[in-house]
N, C-alpha and C. Protein backbone atom coordinates (compact mmCIF):
# COMPACT_ATOMS: atom_id res chain seq x y z
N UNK A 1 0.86 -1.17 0.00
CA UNK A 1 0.00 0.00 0.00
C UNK A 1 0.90 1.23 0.00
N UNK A 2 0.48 2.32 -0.95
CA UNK A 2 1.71 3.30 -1.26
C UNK A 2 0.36 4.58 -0.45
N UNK A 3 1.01 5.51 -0.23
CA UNK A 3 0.25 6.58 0.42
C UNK A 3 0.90 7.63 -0.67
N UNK A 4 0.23 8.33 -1.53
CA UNK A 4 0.82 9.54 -1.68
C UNK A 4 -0.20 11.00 -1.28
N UNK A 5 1.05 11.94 -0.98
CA UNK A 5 0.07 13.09 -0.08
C UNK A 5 0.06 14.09 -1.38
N UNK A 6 -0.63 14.69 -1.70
CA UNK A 6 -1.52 15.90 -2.81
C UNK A 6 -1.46 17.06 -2.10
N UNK A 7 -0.74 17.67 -2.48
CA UNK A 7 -0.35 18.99 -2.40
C UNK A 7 -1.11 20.13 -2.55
N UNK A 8 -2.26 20.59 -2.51
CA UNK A 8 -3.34 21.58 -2.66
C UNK A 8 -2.99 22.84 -3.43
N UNK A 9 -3.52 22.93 -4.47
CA UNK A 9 -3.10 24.32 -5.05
C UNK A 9 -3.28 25.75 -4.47
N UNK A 10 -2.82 26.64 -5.00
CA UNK A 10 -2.96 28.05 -4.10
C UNK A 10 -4.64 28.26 -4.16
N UNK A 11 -5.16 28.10 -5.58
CA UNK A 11 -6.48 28.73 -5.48
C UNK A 11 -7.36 27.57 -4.56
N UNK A 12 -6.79 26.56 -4.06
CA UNK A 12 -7.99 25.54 -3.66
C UNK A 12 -7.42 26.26 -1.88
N UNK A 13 -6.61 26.65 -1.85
CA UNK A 13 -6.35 26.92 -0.25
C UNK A 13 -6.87 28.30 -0.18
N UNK A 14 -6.51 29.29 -1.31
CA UNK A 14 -7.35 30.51 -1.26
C UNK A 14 -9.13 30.41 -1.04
N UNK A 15 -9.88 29.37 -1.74
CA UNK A 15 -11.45 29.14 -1.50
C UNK A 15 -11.01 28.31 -0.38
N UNK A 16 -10.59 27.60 0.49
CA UNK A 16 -10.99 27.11 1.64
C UNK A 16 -10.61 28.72 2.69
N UNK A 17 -9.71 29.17 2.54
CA UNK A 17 -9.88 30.30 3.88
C UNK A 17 -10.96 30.99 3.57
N UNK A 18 -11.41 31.71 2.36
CA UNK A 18 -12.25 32.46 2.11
C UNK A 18 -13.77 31.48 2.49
N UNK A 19 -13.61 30.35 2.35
CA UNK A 19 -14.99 29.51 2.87
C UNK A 19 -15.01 30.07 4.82
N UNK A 20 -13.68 29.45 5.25
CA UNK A 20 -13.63 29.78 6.85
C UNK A 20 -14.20 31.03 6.79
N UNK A 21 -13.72 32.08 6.15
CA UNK A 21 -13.59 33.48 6.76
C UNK A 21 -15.29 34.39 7.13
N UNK A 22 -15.85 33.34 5.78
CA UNK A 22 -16.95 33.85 5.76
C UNK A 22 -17.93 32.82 7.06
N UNK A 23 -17.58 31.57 6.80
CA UNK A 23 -18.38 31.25 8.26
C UNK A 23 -18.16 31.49 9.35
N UNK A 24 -16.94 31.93 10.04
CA UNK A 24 -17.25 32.59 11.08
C UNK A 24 -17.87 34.27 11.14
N UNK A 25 -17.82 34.62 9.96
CA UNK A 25 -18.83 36.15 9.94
C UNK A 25 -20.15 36.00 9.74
N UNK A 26 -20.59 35.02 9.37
CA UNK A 26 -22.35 34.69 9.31
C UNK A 26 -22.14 34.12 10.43
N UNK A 27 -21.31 33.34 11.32
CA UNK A 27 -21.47 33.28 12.46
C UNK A 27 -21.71 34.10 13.78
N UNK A 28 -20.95 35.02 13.65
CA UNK A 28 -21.16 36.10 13.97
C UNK A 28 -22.38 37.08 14.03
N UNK A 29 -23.11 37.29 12.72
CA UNK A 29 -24.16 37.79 12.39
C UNK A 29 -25.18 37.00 12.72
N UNK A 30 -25.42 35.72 12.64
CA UNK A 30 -26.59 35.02 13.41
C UNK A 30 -26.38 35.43 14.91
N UNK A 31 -25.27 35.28 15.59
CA UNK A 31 -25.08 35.65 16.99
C UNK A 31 -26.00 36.76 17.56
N UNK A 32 -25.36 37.85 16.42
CA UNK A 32 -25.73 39.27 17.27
C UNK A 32 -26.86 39.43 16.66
N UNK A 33 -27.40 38.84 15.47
CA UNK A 33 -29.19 39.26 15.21
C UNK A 33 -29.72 38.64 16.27
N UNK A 34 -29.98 37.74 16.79
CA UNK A 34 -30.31 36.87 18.34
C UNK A 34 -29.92 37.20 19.26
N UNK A 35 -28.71 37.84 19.69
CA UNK A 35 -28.32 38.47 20.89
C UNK A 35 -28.11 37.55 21.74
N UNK A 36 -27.48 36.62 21.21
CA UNK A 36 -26.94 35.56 21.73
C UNK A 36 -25.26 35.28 22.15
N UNK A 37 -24.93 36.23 23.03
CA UNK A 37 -23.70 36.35 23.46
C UNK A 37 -22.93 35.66 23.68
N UNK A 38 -23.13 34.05 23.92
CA UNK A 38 -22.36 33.14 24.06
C UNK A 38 -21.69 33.20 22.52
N UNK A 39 -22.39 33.07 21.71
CA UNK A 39 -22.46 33.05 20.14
C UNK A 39 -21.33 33.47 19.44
N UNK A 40 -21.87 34.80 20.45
CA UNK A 40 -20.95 36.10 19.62
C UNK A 40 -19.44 35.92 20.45
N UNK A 41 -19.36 36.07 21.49
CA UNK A 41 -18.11 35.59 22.26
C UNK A 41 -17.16 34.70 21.16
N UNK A 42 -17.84 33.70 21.02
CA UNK A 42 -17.05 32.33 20.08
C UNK A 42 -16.72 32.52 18.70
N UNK A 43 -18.11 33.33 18.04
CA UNK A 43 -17.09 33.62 16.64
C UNK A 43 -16.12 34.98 17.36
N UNK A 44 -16.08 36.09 18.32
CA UNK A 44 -15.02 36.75 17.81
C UNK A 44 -13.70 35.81 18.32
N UNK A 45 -13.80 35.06 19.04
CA UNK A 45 -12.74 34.41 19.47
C UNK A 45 -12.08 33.19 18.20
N UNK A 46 -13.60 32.53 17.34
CA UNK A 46 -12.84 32.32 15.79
C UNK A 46 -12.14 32.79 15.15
N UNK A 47 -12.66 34.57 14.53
CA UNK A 47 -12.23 35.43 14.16
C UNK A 47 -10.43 36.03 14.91
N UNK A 48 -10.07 35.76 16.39
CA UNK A 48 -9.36 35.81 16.30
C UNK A 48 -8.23 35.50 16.54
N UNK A 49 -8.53 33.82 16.66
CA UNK A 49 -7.67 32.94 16.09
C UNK A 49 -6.81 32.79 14.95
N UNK A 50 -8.33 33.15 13.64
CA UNK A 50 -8.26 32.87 12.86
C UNK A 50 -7.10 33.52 12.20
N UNK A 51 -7.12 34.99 12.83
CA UNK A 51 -6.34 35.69 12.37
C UNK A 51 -4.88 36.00 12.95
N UNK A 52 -4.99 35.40 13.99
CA UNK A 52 -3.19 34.93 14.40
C UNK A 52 -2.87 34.08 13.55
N UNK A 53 -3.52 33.24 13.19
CA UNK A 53 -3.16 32.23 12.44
C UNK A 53 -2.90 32.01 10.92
N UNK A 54 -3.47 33.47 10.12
CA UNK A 54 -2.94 34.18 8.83
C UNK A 54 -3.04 35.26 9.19
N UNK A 55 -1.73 36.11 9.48
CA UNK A 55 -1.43 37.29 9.92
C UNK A 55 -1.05 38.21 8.36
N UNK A 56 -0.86 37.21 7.32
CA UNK A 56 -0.71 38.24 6.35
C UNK A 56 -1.89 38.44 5.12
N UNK A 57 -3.01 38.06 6.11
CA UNK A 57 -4.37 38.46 5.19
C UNK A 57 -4.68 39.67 5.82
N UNK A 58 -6.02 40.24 5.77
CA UNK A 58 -6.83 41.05 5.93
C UNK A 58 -7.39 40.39 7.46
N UNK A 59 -7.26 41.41 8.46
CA UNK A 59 -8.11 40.74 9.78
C UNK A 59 -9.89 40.64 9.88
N UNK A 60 -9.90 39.33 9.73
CA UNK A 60 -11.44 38.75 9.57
C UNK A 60 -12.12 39.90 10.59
N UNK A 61 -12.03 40.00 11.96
CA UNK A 61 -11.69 40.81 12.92
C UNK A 61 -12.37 42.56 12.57
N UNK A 62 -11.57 42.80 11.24
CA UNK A 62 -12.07 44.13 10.72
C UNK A 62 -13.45 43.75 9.63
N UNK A 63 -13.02 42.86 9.83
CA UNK A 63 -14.47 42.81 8.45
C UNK A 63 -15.56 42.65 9.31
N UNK A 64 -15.58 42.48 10.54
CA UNK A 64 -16.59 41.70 11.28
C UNK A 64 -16.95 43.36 12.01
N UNK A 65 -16.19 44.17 12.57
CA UNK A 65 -16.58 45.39 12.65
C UNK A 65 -16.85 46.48 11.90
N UNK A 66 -16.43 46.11 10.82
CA UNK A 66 -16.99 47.23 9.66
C UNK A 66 -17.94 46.98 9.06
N UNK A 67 -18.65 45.88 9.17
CA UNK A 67 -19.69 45.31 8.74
C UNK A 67 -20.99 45.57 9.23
N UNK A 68 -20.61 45.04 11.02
CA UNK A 68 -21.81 45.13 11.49
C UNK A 68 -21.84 46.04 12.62
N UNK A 69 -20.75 46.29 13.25
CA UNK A 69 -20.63 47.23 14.43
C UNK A 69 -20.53 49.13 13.73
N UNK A 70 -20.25 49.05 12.89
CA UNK A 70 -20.00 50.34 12.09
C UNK A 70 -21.51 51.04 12.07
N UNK A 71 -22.34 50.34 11.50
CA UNK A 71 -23.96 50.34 11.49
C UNK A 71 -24.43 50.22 12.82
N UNK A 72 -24.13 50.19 14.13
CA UNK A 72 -24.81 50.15 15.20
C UNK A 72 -24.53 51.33 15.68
């Protein structure tokens, strides 16, 4: 039995963060339309994981306050 490991292309790793990035911001947004603070606690704490964890994107973090806290 041979194992070989597949190497993921840039654009297939570019649509998987951009898949993450956006579920924890509809995560987010279900949270705070419900006012469900536990909710919201956990995605910003996704959000900022997420973003220690690609420090040379855009902070999910800002998208999540310019989005919805900007409008409040």
């Amino acid at each position: 039995m041979s194992l070989y490991l597949v190497t993921p292309s840039d654009a297939e790793i570019a649509d998987a963060q951009a898949d993450v990035r956006a579920e924890i911001v509809t995560a987010y947004s279900k949270a705070k339309s419900l006012g469900h603070r536990a909710g919201i606690a956990k995605a910003l704490l996704l959000a900022m994981t997420y973003d220690a964890a690609n420090p040379d994107e855009s902070p999910v973090m800002d998208e999540i306050h310019t989005r919805y806290d900007a409008a409040a």
